[in-house]
C-alpha atoms as a PDB file:
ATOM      1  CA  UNK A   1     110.043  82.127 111.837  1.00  0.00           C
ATOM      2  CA  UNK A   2     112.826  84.957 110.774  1.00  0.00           C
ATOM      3  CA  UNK A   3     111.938  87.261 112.666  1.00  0.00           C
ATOM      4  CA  UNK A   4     114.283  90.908 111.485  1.00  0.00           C
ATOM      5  CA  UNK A   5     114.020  94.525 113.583  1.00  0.00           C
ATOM      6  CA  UNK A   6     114.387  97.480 110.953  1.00  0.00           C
ATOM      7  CA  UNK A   7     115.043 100.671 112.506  1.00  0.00           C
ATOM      8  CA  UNK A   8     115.084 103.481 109.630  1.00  0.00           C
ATOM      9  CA  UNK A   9     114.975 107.150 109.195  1.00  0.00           C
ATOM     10  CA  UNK A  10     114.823 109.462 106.268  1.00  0.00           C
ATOM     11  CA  UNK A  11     115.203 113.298 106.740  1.00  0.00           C
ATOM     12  CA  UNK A  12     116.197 116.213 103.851  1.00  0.00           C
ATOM     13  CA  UNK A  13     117.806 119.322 104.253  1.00  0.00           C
ATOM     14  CA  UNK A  14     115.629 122.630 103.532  1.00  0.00           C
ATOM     15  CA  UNK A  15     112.573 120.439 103.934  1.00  0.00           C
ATOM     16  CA  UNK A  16     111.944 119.972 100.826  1.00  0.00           C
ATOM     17  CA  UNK A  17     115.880 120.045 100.054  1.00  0.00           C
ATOM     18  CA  UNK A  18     118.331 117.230  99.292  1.00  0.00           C
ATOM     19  CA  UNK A  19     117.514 113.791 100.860  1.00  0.00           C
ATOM     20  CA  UNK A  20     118.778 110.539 102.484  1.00  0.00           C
ATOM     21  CA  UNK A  21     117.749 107.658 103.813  1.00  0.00           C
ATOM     22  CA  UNK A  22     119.512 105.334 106.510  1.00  0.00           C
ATOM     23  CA  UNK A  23     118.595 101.872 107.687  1.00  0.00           C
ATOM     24  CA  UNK A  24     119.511  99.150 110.204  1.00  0.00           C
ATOM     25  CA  UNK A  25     118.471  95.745 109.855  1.00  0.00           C
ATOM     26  CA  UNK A  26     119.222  93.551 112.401  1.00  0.00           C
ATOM     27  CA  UNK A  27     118.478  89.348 112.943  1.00  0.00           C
ATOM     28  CA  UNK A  28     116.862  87.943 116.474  1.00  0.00           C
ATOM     29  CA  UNK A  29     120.982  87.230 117.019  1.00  0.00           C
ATOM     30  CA  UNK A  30     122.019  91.050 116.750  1.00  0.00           C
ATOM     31  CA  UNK A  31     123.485  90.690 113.694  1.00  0.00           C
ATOM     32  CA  UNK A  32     122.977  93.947 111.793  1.00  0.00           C
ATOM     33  CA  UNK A  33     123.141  95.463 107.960  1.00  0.00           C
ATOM     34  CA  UNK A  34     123.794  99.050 107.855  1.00  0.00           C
ATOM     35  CA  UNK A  35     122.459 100.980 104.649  1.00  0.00           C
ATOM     36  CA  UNK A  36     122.552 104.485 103.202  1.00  0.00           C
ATOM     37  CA  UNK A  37     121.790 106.246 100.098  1.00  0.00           C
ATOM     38  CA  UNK A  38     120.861 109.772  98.874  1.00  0.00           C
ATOM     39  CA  UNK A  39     117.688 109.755  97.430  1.00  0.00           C
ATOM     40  CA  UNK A  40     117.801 113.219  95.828  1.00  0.00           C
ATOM     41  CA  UNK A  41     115.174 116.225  96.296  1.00  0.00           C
ATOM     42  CA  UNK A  42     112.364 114.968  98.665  1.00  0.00           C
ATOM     43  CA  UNK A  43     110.376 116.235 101.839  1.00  0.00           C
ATOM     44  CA  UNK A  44     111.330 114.314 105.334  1.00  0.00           C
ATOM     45  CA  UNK A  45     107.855 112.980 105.424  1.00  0.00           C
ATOM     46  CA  UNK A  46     108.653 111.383 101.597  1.00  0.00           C
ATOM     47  CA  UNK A  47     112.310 110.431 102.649  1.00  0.00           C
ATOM     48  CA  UNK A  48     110.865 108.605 106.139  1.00  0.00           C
ATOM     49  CA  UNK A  49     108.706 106.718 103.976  1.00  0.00           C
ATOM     50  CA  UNK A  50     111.683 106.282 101.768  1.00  0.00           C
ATOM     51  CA  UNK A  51     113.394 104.952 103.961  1.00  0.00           C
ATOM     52  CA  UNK A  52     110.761 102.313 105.145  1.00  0.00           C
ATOM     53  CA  UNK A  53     110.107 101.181 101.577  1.00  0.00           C
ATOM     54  CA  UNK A  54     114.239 100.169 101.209  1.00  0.00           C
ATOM     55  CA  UNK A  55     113.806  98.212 104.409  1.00  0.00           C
ATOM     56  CA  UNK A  56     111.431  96.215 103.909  1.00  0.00           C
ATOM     57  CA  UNK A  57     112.087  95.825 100.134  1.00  0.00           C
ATOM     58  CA  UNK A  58     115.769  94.526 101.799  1.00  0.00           C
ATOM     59  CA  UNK A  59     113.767  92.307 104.485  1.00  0.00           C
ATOM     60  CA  UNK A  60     112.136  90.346 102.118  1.00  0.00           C
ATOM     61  CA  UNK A  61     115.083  89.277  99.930  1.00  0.00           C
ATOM     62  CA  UNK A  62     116.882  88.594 103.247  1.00  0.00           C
ATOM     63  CA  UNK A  63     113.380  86.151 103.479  1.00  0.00           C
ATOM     64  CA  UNK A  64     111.918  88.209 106.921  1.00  0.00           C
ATOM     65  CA  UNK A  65     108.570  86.577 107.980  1.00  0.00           C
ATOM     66  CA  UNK A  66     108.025  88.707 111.339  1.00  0.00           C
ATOM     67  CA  UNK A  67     109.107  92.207 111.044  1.00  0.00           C
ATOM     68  CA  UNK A  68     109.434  94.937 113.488  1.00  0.00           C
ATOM     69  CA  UNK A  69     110.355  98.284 111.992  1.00  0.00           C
ATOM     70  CA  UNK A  70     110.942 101.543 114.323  1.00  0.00           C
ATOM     71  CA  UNK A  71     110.535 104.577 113.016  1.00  0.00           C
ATOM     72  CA  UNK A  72     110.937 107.728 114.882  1.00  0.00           C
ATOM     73  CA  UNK A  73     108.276 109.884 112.692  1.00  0.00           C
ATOM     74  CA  UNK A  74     105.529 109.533 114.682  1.00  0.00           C
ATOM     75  CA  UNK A  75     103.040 110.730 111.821  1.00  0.00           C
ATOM     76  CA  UNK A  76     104.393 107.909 109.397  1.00  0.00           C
ATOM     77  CA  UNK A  77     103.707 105.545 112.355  1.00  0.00           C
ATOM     78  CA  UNK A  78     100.038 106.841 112.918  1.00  0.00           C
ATOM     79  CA  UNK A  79      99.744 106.671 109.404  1.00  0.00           C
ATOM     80  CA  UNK A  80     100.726 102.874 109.006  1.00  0.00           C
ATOM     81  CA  UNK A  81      98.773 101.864 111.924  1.00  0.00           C
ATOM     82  CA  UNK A  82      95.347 103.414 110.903  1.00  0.00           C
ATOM     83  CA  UNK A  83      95.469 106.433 113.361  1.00  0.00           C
ATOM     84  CA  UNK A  84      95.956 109.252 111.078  1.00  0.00           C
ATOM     85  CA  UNK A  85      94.629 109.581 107.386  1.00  0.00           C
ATOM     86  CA  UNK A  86      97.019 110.756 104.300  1.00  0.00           C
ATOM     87  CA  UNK A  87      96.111 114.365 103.383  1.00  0.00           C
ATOM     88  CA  UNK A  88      99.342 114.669 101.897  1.00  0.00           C
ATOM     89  CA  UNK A  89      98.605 113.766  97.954  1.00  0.00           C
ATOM     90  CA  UNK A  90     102.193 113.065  97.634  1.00  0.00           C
ATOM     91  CA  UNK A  91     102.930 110.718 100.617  1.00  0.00           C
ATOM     92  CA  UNK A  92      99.557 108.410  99.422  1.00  0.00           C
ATOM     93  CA  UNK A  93     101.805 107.053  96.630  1.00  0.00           C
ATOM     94  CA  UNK A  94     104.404 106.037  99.354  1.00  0.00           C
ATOM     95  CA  UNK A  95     101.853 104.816 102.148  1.00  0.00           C
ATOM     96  CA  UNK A  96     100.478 102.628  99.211  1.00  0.00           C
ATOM     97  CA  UNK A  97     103.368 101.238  98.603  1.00  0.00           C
ATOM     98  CA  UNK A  98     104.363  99.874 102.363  1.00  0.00           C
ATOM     99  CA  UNK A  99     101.139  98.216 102.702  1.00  0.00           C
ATOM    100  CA  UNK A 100     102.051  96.639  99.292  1.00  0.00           C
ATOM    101  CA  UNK A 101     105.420  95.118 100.685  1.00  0.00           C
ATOM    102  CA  UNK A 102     103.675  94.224 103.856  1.00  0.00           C
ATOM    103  CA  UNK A 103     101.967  91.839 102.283  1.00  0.00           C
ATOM    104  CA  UNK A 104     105.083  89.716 101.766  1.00  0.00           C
ATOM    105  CA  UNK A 105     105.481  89.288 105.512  1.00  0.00           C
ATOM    106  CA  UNK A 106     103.420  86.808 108.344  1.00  0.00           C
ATOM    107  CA  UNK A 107     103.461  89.616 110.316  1.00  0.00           C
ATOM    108  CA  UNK A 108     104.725  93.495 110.146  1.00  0.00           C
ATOM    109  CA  UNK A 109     104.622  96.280 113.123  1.00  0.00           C
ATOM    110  CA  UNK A 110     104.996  99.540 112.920  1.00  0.00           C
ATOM    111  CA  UNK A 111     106.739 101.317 116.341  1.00  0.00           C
ATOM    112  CA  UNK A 112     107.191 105.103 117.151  1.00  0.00           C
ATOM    113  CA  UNK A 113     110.396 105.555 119.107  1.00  0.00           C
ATOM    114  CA  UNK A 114     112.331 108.553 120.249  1.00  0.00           C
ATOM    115  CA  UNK A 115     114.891 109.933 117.501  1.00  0.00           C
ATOM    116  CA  UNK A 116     117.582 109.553 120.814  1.00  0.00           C
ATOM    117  CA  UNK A 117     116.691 105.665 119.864  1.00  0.00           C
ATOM    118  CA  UNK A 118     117.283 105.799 116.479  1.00  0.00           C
ATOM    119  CA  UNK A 119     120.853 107.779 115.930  1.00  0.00           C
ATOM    120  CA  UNK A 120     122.648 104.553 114.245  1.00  0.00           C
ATOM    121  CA  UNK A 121     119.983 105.273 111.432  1.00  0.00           C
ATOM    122  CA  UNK A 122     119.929 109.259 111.723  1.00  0.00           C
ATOM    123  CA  UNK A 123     123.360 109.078 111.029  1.00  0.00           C
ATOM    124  CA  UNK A 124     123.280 107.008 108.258  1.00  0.00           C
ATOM    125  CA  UNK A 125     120.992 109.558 106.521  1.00  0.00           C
ATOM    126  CA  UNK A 126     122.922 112.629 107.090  1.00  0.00           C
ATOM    127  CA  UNK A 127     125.940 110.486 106.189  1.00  0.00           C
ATOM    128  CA  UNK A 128     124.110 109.798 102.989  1.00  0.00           C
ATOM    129  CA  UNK A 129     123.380 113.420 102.510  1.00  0.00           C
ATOM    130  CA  UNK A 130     127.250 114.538 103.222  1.00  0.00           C
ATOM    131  CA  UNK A 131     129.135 112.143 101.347  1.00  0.00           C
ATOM    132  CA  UNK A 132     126.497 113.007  97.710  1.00  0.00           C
ATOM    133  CA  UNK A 133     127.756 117.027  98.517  1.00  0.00           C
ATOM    134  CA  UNK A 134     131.223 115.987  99.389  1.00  0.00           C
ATOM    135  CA  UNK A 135     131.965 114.895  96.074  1.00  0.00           C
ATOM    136  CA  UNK A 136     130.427 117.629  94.178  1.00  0.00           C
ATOM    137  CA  UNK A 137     132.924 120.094  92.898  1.00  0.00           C
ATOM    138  CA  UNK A 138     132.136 123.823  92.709  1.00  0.00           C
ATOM    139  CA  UNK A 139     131.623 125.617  89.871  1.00  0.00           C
ATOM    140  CA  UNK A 140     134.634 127.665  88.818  1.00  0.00           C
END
């Protein structure tokens, strides 16, 4: 069984405010993919879920069966895992959508970790977010 550990984070600036996501997908040898990408105007709850959607969109052409994705939003987490409901109208859409790709796998967990845990992913994000404004010229 291919078993892959996604850790991913999303997070936007202003809250709602410009957006990234950052992933790290790694093999039961420690092989790992690094990804990031802006994703433009979002919330963090909509990037985190973002995020999550890319990774295990990218897990299942890299033929994952077992999947264990960290996450350090731990309402995204209670979310997946049946704790907490979606009151958020705009996140349902999103939620709707993991379950979808879960489907694709033997077997998908959902973890809650401590952000100190996931920095290789944080970074990615804010990465993502820097290098869109970097290459924006100002307005003369």
């Amino acid at each position: 069984m291919k078993q892959l550990t996604i850790y991913s984070d999303g997070g936007a600036r202003g809250n709602p405010g410009p957006a990234g996501i950052g992933v790290v997908i790694c093999n039961k040898d420690g092989k790992c993919q690094k990804f990031s990408h802006f994703i433009g105007h979002a919330t963090n709850n909509q990037a985190e879920y973002e995020a999550l959607i890319f990774a295990l969109e990218k897990a299942r052409s890299l033929d994952g069966q077992e999947i264990k994705c960290y996450l350090d939003s731990e309402l995204i987490t209670k979310q997946l895992n049946g704790f907490y409901k979606i009151k958020n109208k705009a996140l349902k859409p999103l939620f709707n959508q993991v379950l979808a790709l879960t489907t694709y796998f033997e077997k998908v967990s959902f973890i809650h970790i401590n952000r100190t845990k996931n920095k290789i992913a944080d970074k990615l994000v804010n990465e993502a977010i820097d290098k869109k404004f970097m290459n924006v010229k100002p307005p003369l």
